[in-house]
Protein backbone atom coordinates (compact mmCIF):
# COMPACT_ATOMS: atom_id res chain seq x y z
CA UNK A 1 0.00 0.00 0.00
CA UNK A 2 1.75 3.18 -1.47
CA UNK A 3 1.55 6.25 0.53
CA UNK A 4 2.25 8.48 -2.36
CA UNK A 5 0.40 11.96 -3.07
CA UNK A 6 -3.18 12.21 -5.58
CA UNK A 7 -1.85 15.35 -7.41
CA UNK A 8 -1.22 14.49 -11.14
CA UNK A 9 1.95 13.92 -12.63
CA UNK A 10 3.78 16.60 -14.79
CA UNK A 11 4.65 15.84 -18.14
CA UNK A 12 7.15 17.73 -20.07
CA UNK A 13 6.16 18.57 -23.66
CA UNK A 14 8.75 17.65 -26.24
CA UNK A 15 9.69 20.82 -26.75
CA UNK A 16 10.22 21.86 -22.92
CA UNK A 17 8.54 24.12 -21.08
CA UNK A 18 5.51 26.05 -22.12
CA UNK A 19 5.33 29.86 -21.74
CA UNK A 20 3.60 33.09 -23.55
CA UNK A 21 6.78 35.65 -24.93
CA UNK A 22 6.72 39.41 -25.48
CA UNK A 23 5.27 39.59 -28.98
CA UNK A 24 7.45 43.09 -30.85
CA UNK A 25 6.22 45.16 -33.88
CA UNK A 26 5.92 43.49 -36.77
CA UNK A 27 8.81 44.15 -39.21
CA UNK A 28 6.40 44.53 -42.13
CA UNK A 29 4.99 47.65 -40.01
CA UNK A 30 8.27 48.77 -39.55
CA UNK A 31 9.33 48.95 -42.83
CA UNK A 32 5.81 50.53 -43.80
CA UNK A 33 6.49 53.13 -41.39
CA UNK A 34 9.79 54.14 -42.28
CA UNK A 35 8.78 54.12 -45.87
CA UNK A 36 6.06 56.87 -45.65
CA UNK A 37 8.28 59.06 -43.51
CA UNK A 38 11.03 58.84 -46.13
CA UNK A 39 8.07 59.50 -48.91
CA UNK A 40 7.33 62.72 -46.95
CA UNK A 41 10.46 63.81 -46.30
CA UNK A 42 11.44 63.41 -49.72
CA UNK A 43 8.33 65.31 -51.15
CA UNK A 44 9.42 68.13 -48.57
CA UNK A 45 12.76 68.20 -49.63
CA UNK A 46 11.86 68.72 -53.52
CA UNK A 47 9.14 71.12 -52.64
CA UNK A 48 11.52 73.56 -51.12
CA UNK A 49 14.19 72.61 -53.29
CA UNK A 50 12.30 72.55 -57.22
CA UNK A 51 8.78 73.41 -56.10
CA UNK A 52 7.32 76.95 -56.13
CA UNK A 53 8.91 79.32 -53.42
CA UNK A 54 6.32 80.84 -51.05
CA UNK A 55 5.67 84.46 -51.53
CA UNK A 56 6.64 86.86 -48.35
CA UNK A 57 3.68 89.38 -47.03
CA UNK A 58 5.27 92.11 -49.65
CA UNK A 59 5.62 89.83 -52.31
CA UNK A 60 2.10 88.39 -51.78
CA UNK A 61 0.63 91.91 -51.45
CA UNK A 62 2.49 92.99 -54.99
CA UNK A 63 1.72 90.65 -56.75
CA UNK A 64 -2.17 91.66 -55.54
CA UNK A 65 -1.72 94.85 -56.50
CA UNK A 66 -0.07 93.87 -60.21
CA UNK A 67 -3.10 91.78 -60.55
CA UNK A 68 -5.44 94.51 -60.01
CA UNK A 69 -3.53 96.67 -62.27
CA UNK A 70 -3.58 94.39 -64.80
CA UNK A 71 -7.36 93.97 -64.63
CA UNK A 72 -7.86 97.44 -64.70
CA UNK A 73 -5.42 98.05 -67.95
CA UNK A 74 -7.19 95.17 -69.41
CA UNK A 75 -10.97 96.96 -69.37
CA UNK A 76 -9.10 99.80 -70.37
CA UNK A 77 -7.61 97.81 -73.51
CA UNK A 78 -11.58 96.26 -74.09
CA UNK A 79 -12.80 99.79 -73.62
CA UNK A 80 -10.77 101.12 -76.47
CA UNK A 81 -11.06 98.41 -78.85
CA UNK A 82 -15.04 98.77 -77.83
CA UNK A 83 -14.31 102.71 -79.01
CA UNK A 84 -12.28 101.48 -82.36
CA UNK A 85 -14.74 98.91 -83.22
CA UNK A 86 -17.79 101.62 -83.32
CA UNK A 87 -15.21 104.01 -85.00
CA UNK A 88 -14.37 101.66 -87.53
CA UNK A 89 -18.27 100.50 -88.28
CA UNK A 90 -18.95 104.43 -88.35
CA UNK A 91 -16.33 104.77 -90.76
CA UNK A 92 -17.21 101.80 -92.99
CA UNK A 93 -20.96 103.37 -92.97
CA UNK A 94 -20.02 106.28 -93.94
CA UNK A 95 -17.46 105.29 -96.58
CA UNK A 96 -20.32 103.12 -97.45
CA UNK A 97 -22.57 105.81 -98.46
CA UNK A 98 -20.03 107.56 -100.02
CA UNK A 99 -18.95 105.09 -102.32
CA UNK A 100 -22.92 105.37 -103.11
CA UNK A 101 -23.23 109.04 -103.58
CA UNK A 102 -19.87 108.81 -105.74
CA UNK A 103 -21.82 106.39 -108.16
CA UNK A 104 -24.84 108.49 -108.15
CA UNK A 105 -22.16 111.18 -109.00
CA UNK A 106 -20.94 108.95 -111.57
CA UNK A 107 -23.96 108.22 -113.56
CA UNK A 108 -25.13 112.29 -113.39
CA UNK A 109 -21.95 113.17 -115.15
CA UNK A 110 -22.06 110.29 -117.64
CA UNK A 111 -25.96 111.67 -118.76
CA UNK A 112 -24.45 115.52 -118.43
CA UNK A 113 -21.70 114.09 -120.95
CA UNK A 114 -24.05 112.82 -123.10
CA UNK A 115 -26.52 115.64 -122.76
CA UNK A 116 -23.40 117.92 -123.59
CA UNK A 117 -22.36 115.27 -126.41
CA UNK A 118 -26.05 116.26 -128.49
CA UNK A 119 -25.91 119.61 -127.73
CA UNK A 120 -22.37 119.74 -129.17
CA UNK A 121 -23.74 118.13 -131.95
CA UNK A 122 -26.29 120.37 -132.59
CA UNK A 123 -24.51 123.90 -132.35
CA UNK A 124 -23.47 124.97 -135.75
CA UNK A 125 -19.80 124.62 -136.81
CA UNK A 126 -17.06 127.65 -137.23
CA UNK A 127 -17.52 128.64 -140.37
CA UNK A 128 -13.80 128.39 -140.89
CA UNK A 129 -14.04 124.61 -140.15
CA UNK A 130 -11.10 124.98 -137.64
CA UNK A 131 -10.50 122.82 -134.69
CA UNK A 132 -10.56 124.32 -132.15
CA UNK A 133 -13.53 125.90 -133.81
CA UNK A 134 -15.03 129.40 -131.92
CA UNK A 135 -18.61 127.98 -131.67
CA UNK A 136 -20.43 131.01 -130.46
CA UNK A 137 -19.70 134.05 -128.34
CA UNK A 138 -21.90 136.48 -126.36
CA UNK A 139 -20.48 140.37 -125.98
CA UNK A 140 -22.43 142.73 -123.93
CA UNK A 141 -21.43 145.95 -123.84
CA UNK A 142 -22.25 147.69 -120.27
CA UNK A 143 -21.61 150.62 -118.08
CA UNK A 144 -18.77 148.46 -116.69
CA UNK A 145 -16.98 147.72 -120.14
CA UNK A 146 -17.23 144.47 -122.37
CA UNK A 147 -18.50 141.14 -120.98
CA UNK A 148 -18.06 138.26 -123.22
CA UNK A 149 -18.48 134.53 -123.11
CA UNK A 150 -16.60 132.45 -125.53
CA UNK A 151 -17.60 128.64 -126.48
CA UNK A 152 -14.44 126.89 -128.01
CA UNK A 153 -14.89 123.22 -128.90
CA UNK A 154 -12.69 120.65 -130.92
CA UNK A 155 -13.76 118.37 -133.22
CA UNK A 156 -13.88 114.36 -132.93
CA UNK A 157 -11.40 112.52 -134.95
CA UNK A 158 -13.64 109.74 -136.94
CA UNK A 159 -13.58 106.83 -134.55
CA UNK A 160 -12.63 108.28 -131.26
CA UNK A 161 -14.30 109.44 -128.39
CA UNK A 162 -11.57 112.14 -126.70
CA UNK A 163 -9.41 114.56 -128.31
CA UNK A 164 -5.76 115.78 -126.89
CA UNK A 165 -5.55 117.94 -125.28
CA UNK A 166 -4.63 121.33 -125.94
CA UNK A 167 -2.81 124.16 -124.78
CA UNK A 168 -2.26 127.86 -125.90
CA UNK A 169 -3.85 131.45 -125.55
CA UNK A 170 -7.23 133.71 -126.49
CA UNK A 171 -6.85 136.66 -127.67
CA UNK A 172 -9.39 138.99 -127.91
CA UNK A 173 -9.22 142.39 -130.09
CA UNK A 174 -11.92 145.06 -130.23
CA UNK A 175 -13.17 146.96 -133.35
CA UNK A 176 -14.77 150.80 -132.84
CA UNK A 177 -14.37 154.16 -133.30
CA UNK A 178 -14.02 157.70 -131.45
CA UNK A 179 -16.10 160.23 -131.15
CA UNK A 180 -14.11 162.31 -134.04
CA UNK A 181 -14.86 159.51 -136.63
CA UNK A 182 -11.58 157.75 -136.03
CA UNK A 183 -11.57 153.65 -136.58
CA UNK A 184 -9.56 152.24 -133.78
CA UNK A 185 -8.15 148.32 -133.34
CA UNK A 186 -8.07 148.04 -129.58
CA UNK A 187 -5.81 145.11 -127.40
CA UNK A 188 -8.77 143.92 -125.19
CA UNK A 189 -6.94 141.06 -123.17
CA UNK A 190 -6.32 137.79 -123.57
CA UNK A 191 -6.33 134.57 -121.66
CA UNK A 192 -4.36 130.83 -121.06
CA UNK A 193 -6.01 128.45 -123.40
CA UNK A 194 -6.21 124.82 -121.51
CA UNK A 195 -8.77 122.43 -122.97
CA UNK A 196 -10.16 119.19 -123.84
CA UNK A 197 -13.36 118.51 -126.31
CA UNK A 198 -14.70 121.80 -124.72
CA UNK A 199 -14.29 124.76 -122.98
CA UNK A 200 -16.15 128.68 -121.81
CA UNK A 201 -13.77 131.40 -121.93
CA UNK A 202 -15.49 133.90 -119.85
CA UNK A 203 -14.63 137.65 -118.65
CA UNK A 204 -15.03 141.44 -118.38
CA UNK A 205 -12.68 144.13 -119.48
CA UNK A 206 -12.73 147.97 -119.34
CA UNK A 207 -12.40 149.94 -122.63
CA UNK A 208 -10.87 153.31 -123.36
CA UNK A 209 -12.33 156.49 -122.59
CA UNK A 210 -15.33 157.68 -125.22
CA UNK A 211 -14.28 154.75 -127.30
CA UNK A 212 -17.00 152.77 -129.40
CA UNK A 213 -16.63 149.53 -130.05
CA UNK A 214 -18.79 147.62 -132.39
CA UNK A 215 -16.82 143.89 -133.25
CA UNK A 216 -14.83 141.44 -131.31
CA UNK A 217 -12.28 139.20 -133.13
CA UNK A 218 -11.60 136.16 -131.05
CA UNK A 219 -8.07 134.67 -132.04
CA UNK A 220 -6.54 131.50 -130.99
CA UNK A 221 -3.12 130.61 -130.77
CA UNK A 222 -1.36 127.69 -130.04
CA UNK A 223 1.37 127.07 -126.99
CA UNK A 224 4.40 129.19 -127.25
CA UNK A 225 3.59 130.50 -130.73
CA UNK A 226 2.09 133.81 -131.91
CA UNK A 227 0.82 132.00 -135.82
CA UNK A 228 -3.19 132.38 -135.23
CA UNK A 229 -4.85 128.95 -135.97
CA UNK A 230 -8.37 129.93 -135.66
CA UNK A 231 -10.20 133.52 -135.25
CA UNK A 232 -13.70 134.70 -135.70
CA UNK A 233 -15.47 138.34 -135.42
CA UNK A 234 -18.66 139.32 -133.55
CA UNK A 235 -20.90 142.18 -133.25
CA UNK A 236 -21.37 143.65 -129.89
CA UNK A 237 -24.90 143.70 -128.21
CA UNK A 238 -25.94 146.81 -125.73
CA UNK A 239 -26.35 145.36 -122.14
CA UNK A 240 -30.25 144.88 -121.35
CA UNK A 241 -31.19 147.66 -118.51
């Protein structure tokens, strides 16, 4: 009869005695850990290095007012090219209705040519059948002297429509007497001689004292030359009172 004790019996485990140990962080975490604080370091270090420096008070409050001056030269800019663009619309308009009134212009002076061509036509020729030929002429004698209108006109070459033109000087000589019977030539003026198809040589002129003149020859010569190459006399015509 054994005398021994009831507790049970211990029995070692095959790989000795079993006990709970510390448990660390996990390297994995570690490693995590150091990672993102190298990441943000990093992106620290090329902000301040590469990235965009950060503006001071006075640079921040600068670069405010540059902004606002910018804007303001900027409505100033739209303003004026608002002003140019209604400028240049008026001006188009304008030019517009010019360009109109310049063709109404147009058309008026072709009919006035060819209202001027028929009546050309129909005025009877210089008897002399020179070109220029003197047309007509109207001298009025007045109070004031001699008055005279002179229509000079050169003929159209068969198949053209212009002539040269032509250059050279009117001279105009009186025909009268004096009281004592006398018949007297007189020099009443002449004038430059500049024309095309047509032209109105126009103008008053005094005459001598108690002189009486009765004819007007109307001489034409040509540019730097005193050899007449057309004339024609009229009878003067008491001014109207």
């Amino acid at each position: 009869m054994s005398f021994g004790s009831n507790r049970p019996t211990f029995k070692p485990t095959p790989y000795g005695y079993t006990r709970r140990s510390r448990r660390g962080i996990p390297r994995w975490l570690l490693l995590l850990i150091t990672g993102i604080v190298l990441g943000a370091g990093g992106v620290l270090f090329l902000q301040r290095s590469y990235g965009p420096q950060r503006l001071t008070v006075e640079q921040s409050e600068q670069l405010r007012m540059d902004l606002n001056t910018a804007n303001l030269e900027n409505q100033r800019i739209n303003t004026e090219s608002k002003t140019l663009r209604q400028n240049l619309e008026q001006t188009q308009a304008a030019q517009k209705q010019q360009d109109s009134q310049i063709e109404l212009l147009r058309k008026h002076a072709a009919d006035m040519e060819a209202g001027v061509a028929g009546l050309i036509a129909a005025i009877p020729p210089d008897p002399r059948g020179t070109s220029p030929g003197i047309r007509s002429a109207d001298m009025v004698l007045g109070s004031e002297g001699l008055s005279y209108q002179v229509l000079l006109i050169q003929d159209l070459k068969e198949g053209n429509t212009q002539v040269p033109n032509m250059r050279g000087e009117v001279k105009l000589i009186g025909s009268g007497t004096y009281p004592n019977g006398n018949t007297a030539y007189v020099d009443l003026g002449s004038q430059p001689l500049n024309m095309g198809r047509y032209t109105v040589i126009s103008g008053q002129t005094e005459l001598p004292k108690a002189y009486r003149l009765h004819q007007v020859t109307v001489q034409i010569m040509g540019e730097d030359s005193d050899k007449v190459i057309a004339t024609r006399t009229f009878r003067v015509t008491a001014a109207k009172k």
